[in-house]
Protein backbone atom coordinates (compact mmCIF):
# COMPACT_ATOMS: atom_id res chain seq x y z
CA UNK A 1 218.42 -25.43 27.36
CA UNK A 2 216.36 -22.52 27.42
CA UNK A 3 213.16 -24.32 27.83
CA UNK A 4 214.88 -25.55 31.09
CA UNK A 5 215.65 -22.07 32.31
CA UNK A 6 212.33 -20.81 31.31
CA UNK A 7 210.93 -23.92 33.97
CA UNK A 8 213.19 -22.91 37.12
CA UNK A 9 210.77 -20.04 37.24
CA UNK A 10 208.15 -21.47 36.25
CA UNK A 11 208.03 -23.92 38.86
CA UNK A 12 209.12 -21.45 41.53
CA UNK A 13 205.71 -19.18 40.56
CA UNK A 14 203.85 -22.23 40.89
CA UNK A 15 205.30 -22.79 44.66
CA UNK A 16 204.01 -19.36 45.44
CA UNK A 17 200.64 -19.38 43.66
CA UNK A 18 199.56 -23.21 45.27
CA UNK A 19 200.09 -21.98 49.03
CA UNK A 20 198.94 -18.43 48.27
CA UNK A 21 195.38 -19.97 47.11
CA UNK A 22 195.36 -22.73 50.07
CA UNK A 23 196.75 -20.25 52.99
CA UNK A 24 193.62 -20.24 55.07
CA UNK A 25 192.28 -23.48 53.86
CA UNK A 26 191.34 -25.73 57.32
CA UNK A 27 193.09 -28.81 56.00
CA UNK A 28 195.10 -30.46 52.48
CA UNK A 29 191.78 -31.30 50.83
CA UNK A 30 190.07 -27.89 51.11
CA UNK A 31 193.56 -26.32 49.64
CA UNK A 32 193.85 -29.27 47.20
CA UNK A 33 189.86 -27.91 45.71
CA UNK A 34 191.06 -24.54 45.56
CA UNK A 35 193.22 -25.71 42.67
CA UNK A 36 190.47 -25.88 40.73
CA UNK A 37 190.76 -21.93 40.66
CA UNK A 38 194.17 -22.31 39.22
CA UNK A 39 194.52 -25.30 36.85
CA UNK A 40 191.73 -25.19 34.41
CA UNK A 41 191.99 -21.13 33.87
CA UNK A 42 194.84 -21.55 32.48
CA UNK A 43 193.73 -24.62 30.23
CA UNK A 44 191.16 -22.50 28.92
CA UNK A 45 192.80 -18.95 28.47
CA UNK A 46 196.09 -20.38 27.49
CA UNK A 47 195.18 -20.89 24.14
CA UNK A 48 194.90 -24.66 24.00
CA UNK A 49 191.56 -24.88 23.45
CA UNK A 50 191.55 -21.85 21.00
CA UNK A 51 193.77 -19.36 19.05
CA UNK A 52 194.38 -16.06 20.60
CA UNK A 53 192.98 -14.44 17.53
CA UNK A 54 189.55 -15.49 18.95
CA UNK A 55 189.46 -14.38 22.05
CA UNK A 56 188.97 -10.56 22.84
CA UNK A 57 191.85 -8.49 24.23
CA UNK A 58 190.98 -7.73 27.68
CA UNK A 59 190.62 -11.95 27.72
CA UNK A 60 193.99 -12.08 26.90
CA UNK A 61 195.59 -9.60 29.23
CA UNK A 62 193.31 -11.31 32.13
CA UNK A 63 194.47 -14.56 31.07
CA UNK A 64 197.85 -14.18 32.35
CA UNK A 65 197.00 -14.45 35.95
CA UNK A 66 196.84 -18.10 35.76
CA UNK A 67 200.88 -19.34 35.67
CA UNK A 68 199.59 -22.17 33.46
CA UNK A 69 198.85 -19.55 30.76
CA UNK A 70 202.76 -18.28 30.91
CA UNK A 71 204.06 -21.95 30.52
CA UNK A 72 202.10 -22.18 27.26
CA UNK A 73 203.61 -18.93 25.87
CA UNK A 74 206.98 -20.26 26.57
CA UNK A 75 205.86 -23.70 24.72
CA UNK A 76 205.36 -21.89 22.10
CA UNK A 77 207.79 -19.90 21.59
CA UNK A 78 210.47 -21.82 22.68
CA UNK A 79 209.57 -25.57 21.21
CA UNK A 80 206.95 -24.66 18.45
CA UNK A 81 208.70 -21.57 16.80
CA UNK A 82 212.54 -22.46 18.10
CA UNK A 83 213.20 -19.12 19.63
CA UNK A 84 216.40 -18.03 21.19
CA UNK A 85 216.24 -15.86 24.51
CA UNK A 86 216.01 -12.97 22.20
CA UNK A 87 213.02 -14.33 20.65
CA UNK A 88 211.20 -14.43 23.99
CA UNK A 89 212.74 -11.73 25.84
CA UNK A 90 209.85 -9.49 25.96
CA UNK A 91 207.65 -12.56 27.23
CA UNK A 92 210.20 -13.73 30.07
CA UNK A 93 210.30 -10.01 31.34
CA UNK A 94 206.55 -9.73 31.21
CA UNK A 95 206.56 -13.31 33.58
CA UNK A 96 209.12 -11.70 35.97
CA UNK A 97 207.00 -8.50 36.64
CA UNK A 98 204.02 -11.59 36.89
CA UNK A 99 206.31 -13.27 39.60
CA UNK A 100 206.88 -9.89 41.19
CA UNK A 101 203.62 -9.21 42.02
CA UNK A 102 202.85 -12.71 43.10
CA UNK A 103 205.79 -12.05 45.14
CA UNK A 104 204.43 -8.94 46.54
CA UNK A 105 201.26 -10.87 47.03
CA UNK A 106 202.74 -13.58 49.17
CA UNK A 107 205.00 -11.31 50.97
CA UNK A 108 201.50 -9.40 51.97
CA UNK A 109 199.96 -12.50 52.70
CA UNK A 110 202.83 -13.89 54.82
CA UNK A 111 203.35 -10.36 57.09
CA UNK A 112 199.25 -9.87 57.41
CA UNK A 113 199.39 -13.76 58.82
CA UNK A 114 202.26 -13.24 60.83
CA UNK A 115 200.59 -9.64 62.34
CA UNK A 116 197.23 -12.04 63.13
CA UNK A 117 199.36 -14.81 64.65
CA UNK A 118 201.01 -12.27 67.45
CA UNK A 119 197.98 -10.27 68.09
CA UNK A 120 196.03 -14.02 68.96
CA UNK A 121 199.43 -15.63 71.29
CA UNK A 122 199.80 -11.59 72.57
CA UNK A 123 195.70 -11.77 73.52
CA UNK A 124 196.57 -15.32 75.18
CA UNK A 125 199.50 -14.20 76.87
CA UNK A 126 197.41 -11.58 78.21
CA UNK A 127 194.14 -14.08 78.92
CA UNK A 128 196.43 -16.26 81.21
CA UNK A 129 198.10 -13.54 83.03
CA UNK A 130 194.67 -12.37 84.03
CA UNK A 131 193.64 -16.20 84.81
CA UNK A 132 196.80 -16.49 87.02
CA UNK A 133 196.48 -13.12 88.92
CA UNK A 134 192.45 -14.25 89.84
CA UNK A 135 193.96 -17.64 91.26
CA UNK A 136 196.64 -16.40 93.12
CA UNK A 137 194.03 -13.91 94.81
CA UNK A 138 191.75 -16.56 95.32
């Protein structure tokens, strides 16, 4: 069961993060690439494909921006090792600060888009006002 909790915010992190990396992208397949910015990072710094022991320390406090690398820690503690919530308390509180600042993030992101969106249908507004007022004097 806690495996399962662990996952309801997992997957909710990983609905941020995927739109978040494909915001501006011009169509599905261009956002769909971007992935590749996500995905493997956390293959690689997750420690699948090595221990933590070999990596340096700044890798592993960089390799928690990928969520991938979170979902590992849990898999480990939680499956491997049989943890209880106590035994991976300090990890799940360090992944909700991580899902408050990709909240904060997407928040930004969302309010900077919606600030560009107004300014453009404010300047159009504006564009066909002027177009109107030269045809009615013409």
């Amino acid at each position: 069961m806690n495996f399962v909790f662990v996952q309801i915010f997992y997957v909710f992190v990983l609905g941020i993060v995927t739109p978040l990396t494909g915001w501006t992208a011009a169509n599905p397949g261009v956002a769909a690439s971007r992935m590749i910015l996500i995905i493997p990072g956390g293959f690689i710094f997750g420690g699948v494909t090595g221990s933590f022991g070999h990596f340096a320390d700044w890798v592993v406090a960089v390799s928690h921006v990928w969520p991938l690398t979170w979902q590992f820690h849990f898999t480990r503690d939680i499956i491997t090792r049989g943890a209880d919530f106590m035994g991976y308390a300090p990890t799940f509180g360090a992944f909700l600060i991580y899902i408050a600042v990709i909240g904060i993030l997407y928040t930004l992101r969302f309010y900077s888009a919606k600030k560009e969106l107004m300014a453009r249908e404010t300047e159009e507004h504006a564009h066909k006002g002027a177009k109107l007022a030269v045809e009615e004097a013409v």
